[in-house]
N, C-alpha and C. Protein backbone atom coordinates (compact mmCIF):
# COMPACT_ATOMS: atom_id res chain seq x y z
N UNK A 1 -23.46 41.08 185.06
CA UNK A 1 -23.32 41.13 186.50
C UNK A 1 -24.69 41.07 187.19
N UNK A 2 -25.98 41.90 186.61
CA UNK A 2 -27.15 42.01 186.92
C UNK A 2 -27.71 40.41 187.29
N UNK A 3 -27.27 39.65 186.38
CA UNK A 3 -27.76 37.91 186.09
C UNK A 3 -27.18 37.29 186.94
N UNK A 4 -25.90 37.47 187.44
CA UNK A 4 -25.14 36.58 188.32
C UNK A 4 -26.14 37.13 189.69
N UNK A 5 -26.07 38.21 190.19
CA UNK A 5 -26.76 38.59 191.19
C UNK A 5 -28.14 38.68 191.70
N UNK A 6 -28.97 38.44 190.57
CA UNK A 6 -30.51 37.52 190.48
C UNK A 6 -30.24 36.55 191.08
N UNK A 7 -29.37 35.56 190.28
CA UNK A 7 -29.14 33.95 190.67
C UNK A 7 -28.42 33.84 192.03
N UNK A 8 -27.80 34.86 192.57
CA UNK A 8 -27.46 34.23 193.55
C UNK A 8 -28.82 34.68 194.89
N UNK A 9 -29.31 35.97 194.09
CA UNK A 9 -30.74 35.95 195.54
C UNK A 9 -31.56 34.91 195.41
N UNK A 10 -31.86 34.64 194.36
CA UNK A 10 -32.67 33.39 193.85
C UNK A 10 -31.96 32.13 194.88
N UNK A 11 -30.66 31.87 194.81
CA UNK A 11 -30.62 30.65 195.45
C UNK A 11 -30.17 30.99 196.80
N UNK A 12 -30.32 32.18 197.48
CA UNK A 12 -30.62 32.59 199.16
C UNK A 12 -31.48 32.24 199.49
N UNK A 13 -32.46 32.76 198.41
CA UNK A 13 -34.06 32.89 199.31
C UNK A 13 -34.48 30.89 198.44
N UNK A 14 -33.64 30.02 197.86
CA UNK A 14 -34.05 29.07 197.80
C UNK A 14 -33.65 27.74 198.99
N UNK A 15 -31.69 28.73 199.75
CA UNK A 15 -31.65 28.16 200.68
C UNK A 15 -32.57 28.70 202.05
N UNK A 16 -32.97 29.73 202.52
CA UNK A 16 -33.31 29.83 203.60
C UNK A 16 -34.85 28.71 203.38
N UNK A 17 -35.81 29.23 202.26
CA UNK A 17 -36.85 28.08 202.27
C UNK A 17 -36.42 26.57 202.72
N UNK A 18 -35.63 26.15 202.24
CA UNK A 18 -35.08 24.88 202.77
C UNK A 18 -34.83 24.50 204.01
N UNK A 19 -33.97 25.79 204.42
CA UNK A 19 -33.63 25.75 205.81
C UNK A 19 -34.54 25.44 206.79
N UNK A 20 -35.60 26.25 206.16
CA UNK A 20 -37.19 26.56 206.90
C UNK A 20 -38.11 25.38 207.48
N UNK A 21 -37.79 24.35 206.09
CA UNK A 21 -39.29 23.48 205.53
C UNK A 21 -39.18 22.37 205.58
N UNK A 22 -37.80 21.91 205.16
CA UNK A 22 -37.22 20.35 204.44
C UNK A 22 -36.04 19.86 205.72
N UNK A 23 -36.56 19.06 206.65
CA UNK A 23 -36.00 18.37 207.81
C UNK A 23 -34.58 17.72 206.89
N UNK A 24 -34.55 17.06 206.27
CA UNK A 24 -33.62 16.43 205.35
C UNK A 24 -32.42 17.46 205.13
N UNK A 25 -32.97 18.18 204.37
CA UNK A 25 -32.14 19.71 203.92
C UNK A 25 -31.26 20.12 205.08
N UNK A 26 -32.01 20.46 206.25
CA UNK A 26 -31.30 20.77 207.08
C UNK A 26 -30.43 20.17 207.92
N UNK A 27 -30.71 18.66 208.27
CA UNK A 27 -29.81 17.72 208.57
C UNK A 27 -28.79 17.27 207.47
N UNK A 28 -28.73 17.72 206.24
CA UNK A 28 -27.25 17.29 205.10
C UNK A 28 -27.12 18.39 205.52
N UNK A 29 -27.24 20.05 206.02
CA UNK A 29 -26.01 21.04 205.99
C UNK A 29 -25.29 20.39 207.72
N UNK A 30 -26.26 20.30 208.44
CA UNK A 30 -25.42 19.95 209.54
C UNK A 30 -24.36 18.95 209.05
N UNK A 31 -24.67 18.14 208.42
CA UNK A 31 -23.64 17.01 208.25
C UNK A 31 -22.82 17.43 207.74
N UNK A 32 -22.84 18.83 206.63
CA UNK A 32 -21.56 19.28 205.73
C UNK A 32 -20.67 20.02 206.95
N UNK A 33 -21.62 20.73 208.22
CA UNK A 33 -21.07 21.28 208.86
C UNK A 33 -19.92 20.74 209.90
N UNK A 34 -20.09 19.29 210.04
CA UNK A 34 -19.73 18.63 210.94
C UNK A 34 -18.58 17.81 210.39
N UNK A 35 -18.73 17.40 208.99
CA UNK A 35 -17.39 17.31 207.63
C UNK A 35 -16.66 17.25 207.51
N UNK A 36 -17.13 19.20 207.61
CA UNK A 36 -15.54 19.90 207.54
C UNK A 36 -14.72 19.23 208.40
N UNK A 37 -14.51 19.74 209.91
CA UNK A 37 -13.51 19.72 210.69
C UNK A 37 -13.34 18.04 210.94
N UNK A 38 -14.19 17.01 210.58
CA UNK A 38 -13.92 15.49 210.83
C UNK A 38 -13.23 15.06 209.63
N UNK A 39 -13.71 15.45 208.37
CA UNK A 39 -12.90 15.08 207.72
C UNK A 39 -11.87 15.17 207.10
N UNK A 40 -11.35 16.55 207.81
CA UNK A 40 -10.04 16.86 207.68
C UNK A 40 -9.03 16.15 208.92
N UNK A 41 -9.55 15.41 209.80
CA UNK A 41 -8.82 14.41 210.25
C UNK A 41 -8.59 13.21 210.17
N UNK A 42 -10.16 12.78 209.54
CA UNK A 42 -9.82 11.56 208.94
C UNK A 42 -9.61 10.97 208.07
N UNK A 43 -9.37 12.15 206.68
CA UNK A 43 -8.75 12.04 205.28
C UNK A 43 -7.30 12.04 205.59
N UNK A 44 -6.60 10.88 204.51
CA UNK A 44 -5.25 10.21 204.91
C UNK A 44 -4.23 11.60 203.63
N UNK A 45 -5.14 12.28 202.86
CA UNK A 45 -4.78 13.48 201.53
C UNK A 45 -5.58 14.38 201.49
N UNK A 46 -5.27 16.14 201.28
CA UNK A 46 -6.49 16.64 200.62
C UNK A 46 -7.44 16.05 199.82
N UNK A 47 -6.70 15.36 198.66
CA UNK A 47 -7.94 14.78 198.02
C UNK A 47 -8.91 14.19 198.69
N UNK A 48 -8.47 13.42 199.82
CA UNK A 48 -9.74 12.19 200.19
C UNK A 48 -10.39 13.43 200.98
N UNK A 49 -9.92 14.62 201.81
CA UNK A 49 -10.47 15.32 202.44
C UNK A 49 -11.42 16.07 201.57
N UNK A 50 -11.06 16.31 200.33
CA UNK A 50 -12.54 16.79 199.31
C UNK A 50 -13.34 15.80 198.87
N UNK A 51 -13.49 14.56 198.36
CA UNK A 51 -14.05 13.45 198.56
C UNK A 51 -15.08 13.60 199.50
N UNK A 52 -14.45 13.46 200.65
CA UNK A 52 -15.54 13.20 202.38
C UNK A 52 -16.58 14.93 202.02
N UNK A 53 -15.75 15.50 201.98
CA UNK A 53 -16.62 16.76 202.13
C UNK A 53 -17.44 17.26 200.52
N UNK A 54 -17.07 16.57 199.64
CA UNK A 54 -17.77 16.79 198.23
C UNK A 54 -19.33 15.63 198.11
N UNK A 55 -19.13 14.45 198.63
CA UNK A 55 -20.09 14.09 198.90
C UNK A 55 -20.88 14.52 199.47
N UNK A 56 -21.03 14.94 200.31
CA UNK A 56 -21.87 15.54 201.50
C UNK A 56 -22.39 16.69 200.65
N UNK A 57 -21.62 17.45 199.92
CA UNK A 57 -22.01 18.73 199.21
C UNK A 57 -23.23 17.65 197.63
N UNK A 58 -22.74 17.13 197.29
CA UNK A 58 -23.11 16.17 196.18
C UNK A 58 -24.90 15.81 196.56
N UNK A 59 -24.65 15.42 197.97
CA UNK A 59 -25.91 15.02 198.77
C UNK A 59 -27.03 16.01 198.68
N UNK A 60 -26.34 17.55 199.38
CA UNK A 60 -26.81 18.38 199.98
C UNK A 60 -27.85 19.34 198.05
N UNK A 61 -27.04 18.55 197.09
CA UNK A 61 -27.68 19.46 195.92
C UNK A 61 -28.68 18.21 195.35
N UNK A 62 -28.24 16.94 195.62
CA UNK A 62 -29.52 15.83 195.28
C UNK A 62 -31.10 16.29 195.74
N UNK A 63 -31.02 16.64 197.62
CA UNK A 63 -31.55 16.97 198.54
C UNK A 63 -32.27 17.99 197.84
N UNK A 64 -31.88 19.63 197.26
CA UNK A 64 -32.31 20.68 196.84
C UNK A 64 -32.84 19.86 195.33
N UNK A 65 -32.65 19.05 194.31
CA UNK A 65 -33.12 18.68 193.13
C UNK A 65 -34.36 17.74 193.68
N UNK A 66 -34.22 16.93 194.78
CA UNK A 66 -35.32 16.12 194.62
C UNK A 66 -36.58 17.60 195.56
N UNK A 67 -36.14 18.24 196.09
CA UNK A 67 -37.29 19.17 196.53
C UNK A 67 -37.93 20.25 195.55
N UNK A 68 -37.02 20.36 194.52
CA UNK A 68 -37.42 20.93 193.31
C UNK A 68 -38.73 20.20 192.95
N UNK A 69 -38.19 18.79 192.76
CA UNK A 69 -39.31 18.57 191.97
C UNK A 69 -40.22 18.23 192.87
N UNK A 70 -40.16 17.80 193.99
CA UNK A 70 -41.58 17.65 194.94
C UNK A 70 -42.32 19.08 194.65
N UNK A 71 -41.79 20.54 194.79
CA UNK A 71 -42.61 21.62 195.22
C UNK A 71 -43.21 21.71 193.45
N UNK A 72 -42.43 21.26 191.97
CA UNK A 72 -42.99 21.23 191.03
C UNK A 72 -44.18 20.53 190.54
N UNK A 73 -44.38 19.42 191.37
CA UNK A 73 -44.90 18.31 191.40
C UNK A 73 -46.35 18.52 192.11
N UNK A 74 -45.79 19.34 192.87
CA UNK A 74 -47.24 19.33 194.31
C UNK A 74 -48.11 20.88 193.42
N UNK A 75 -47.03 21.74 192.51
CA UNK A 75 -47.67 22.94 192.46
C UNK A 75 -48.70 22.66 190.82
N UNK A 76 -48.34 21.35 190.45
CA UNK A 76 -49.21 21.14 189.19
C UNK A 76 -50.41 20.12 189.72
N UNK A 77 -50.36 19.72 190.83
CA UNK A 77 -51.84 18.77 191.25
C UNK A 77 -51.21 18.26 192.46
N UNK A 78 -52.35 18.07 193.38
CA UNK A 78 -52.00 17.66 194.55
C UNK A 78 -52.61 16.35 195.08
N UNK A 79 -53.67 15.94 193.62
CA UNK A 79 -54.56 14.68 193.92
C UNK A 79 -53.36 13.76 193.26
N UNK A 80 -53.89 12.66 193.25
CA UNK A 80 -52.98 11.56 193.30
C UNK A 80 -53.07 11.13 191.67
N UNK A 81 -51.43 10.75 191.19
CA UNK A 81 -51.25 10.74 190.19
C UNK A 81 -50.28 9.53 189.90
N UNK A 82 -50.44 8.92 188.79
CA UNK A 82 -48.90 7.58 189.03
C UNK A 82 -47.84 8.27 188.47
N UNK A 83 -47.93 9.33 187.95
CA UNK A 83 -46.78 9.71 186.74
C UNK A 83 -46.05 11.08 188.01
N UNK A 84 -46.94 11.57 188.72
CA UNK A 84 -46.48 12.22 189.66
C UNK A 84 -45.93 11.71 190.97
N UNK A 85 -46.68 10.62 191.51
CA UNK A 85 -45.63 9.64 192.61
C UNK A 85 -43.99 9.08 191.87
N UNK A 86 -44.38 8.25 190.98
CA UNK A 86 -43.09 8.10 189.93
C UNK A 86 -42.13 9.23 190.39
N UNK A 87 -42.56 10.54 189.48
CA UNK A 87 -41.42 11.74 189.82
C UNK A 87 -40.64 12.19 191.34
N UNK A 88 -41.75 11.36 192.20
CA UNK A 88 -41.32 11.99 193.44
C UNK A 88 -40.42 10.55 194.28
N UNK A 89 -41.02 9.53 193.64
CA UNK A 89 -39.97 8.48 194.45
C UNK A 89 -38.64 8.27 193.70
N UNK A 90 -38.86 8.66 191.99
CA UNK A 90 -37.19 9.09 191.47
C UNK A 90 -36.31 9.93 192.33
N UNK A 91 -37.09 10.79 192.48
CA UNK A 91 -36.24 11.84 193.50
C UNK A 91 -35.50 11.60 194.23
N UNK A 92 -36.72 10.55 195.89
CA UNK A 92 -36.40 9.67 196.84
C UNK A 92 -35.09 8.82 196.41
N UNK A 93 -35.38 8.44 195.35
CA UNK A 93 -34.58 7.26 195.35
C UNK A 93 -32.76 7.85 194.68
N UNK A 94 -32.87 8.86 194.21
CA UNK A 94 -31.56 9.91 194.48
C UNK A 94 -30.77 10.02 195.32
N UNK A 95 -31.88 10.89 196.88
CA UNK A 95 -31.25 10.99 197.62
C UNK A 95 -30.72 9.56 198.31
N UNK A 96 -31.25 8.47 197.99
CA UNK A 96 -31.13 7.16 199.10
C UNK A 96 -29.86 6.49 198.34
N UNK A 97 -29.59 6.47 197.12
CA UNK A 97 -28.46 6.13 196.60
C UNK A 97 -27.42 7.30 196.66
N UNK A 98 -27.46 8.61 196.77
CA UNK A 98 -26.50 9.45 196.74
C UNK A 98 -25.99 9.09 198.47
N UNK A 99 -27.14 9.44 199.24
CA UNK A 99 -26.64 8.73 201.03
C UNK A 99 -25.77 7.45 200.80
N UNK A 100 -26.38 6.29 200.28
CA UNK A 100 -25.39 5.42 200.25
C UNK A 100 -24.28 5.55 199.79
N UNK A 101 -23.84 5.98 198.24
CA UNK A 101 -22.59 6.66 198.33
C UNK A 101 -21.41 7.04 199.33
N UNK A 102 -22.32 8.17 199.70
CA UNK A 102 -21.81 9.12 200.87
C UNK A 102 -21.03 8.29 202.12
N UNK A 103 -22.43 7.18 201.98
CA UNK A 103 -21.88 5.97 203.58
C UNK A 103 -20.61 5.29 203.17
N UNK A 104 -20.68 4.80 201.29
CA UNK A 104 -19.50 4.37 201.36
C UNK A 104 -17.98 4.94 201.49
N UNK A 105 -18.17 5.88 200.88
CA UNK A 105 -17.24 6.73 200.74
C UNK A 105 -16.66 7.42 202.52
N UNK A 106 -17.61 7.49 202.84
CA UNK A 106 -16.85 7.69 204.68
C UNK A 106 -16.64 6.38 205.10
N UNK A 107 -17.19 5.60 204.99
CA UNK A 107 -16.58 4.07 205.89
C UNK A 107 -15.42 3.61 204.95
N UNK A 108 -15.33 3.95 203.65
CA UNK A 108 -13.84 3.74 203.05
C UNK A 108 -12.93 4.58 203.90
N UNK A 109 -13.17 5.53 204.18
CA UNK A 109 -12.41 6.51 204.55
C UNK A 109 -11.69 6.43 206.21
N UNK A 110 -12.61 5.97 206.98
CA UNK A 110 -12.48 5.66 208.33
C UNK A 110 -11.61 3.95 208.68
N UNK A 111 -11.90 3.47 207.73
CA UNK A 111 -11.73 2.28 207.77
C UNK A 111 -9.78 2.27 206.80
N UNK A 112 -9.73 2.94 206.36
CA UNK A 112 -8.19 3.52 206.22
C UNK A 112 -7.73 3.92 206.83
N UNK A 113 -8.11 4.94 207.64
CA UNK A 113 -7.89 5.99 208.37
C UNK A 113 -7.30 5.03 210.25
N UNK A 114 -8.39 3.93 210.54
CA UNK A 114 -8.44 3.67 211.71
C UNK A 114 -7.82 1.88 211.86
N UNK A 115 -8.53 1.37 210.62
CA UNK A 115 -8.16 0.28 210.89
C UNK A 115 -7.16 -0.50 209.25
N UNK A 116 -6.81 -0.41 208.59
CA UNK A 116 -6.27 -0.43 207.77
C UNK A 116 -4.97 -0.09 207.67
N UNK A 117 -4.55 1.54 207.95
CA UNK A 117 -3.89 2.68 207.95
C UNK A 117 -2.76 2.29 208.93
């Protein structure tokens, strides 16, 4: 019980830093926030309604992995490195394919929902 309750202060005090620091971070919770109640109108099933809102969650932990490794990245050298840019545009390039995802998966969704449907 001691371990579960480490890990979960551990990932408080890893969301409020986020909240704090990472513009990105905080614009995917707005978006999870905004989700919810949209995409429970414009999912045609629960399922598609966890879909719309699991992406966004999917996003929102890409978002926290690629800042992992930026703050891992920045805390082992801060001069310029190829093996360390590498690590950090993998990251980038996470979140930019997990977003796209995300885009498809809501314009599938809207596009059922509005014009299809």
């Amino acid at each position: 019980m001691q371990r579960l309750a480490s890990a979960t202060r551990n990932s408080l005090r890893a969301w409020r830093v986020l909240m704090r620091s990472e513009a990105a971070f905080k614009s995917e919770v707005i978006a999870l926030v905004l989700a919810l109640p949209v995409g429970w109108f414009i999912a045609s099933s629960f399922r598609g309604y966890l879909l719309l809102v699991g992406i966004i969650l999917a996003l929102i932990v890409v978002e926290a992995l690629n800042s992992a490794i930026e703050a891992a990245c920045n805390a082992y050298s801060r001069e310029f490195n190829a093996d360390i840019r590498l690590a950090k545009d993998c990251g980038s390039l996470a979140v930019a394919l997990t977003m796209l995802i995300a885009a498809v998966v809501w314009a599938s969704a809207l596009w059922e929902r509005f014009i299809a449907g």
